[in-house]
Protein backbone atom coordinates (compact mmCIF):
# COMPACT_ATOMS: atom_id res chain seq x y z
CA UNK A 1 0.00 0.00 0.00
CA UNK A 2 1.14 3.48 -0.79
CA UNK A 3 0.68 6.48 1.38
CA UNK A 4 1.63 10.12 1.57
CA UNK A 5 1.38 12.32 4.61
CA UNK A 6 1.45 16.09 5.17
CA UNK A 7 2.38 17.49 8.39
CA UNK A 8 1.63 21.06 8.79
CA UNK A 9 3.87 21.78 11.69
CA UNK A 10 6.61 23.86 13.16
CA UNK A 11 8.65 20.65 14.27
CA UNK A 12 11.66 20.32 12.91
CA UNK A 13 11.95 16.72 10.86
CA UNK A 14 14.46 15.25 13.46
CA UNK A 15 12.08 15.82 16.38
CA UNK A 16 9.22 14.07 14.29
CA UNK A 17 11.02 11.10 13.51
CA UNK A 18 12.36 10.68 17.14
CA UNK A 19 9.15 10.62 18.01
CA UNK A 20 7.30 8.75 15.81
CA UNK A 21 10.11 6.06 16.62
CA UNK A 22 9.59 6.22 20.11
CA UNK A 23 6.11 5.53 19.74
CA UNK A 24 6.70 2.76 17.22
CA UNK A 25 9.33 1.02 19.75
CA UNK A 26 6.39 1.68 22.62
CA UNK A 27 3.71 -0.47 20.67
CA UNK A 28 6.40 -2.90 19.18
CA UNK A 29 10.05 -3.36 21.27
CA UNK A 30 11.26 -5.49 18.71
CA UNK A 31 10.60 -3.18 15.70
CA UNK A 32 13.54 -2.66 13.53
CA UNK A 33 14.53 0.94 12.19
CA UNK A 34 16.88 1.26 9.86
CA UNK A 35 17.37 5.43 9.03
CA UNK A 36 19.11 6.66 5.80
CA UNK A 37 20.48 10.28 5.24
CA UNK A 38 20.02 11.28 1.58
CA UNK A 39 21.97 13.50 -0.39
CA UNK A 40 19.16 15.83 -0.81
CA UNK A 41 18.73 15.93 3.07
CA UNK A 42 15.45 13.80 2.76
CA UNK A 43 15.57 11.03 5.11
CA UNK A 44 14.94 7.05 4.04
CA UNK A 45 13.61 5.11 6.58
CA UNK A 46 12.37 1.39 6.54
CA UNK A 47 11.30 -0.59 9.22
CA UNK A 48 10.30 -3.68 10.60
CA UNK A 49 6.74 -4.56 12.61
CA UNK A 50 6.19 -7.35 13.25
CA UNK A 51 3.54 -6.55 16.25
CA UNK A 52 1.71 -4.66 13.91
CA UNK A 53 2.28 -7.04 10.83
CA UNK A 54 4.01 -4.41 9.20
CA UNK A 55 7.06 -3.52 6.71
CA UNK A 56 8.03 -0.37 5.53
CA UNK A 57 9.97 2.20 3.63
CA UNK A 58 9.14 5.82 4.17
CA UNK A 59 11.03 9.37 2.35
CA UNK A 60 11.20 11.99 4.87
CA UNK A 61 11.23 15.84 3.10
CA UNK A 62 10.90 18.90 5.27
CA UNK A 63 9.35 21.42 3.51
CA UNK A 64 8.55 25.36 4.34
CA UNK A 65 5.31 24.30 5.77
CA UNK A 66 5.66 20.99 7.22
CA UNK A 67 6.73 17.90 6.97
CA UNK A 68 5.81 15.37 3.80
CA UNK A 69 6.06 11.58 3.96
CA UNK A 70 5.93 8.89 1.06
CA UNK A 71 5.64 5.68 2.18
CA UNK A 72 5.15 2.13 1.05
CA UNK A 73 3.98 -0.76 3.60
CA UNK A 74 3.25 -4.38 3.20
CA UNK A 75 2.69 -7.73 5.65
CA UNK A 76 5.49 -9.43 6.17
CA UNK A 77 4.47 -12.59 4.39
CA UNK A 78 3.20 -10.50 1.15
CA UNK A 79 7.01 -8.71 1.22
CA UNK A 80 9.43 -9.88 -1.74
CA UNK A 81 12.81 -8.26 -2.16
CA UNK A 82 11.91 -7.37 -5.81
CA UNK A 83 8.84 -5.69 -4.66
CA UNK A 84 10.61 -3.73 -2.22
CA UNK A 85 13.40 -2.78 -4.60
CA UNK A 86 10.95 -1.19 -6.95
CA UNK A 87 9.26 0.76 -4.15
CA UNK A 88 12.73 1.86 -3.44
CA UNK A 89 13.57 2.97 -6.34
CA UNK A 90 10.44 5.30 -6.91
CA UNK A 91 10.30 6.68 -3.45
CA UNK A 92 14.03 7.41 -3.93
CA UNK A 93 13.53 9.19 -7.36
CA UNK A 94 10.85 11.42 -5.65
CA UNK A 95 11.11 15.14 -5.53
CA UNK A 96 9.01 17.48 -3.99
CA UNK A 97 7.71 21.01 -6.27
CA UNK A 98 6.10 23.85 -5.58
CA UNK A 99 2.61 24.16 -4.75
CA UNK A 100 1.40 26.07 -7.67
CA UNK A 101 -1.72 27.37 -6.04
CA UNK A 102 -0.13 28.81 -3.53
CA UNK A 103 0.30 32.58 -3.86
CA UNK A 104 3.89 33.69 -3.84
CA UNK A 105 5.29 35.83 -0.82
């Protein structure tokens, strides 16, 4: 399943994450997190769930107004290495543009 999430918020994108994984270690203490630091400053992260029956890859951007997220989940026994390559590879070639009906400054 594919999901995107906008965060209007002042928090910066480190204090999000932190806490999103301490909440995700709180319902599952033997989640896996594996963070990635991008060359764009975007943030990979994919995780483990198995609690919550859950795998996933996630692209972090901070943007003027928030915080977006594009993520990709899956049960564990649906996961296949191929499938998560190619979910990879699109969340990884994903760029964030400007919100054209937004008025300018």
């Amino acid at each position: 399943m594919f999901d995107h999430k906008i965060i209007l918020t002042k928090v910066s994108l480190r204090e999000h994450l932190d806490r999103w994984k301490s909440l995700l270690i709180r319902v599952d203490p033997k989640a896996e997190i594996k963070e990635e630091k991008n060359p764009d400053g975007t943030l990979t992260v994919t995780y483990t769930a198995l609690a919550g029956e859950e795998i996933g890859i996630s692209r972090y951007f901070s943007g003027n107004d928030g915080i977006y997220i594009f993520s990709y989940r899956v049960r564990p026994k649906l996961k296949t290495e191929g499938r998560m390559k190619i979910w990879r590879s699109i969340l990884s070639s994903a760029k964030l543009v400007p919100n054209p009906l937004r008025k300018k400054g």
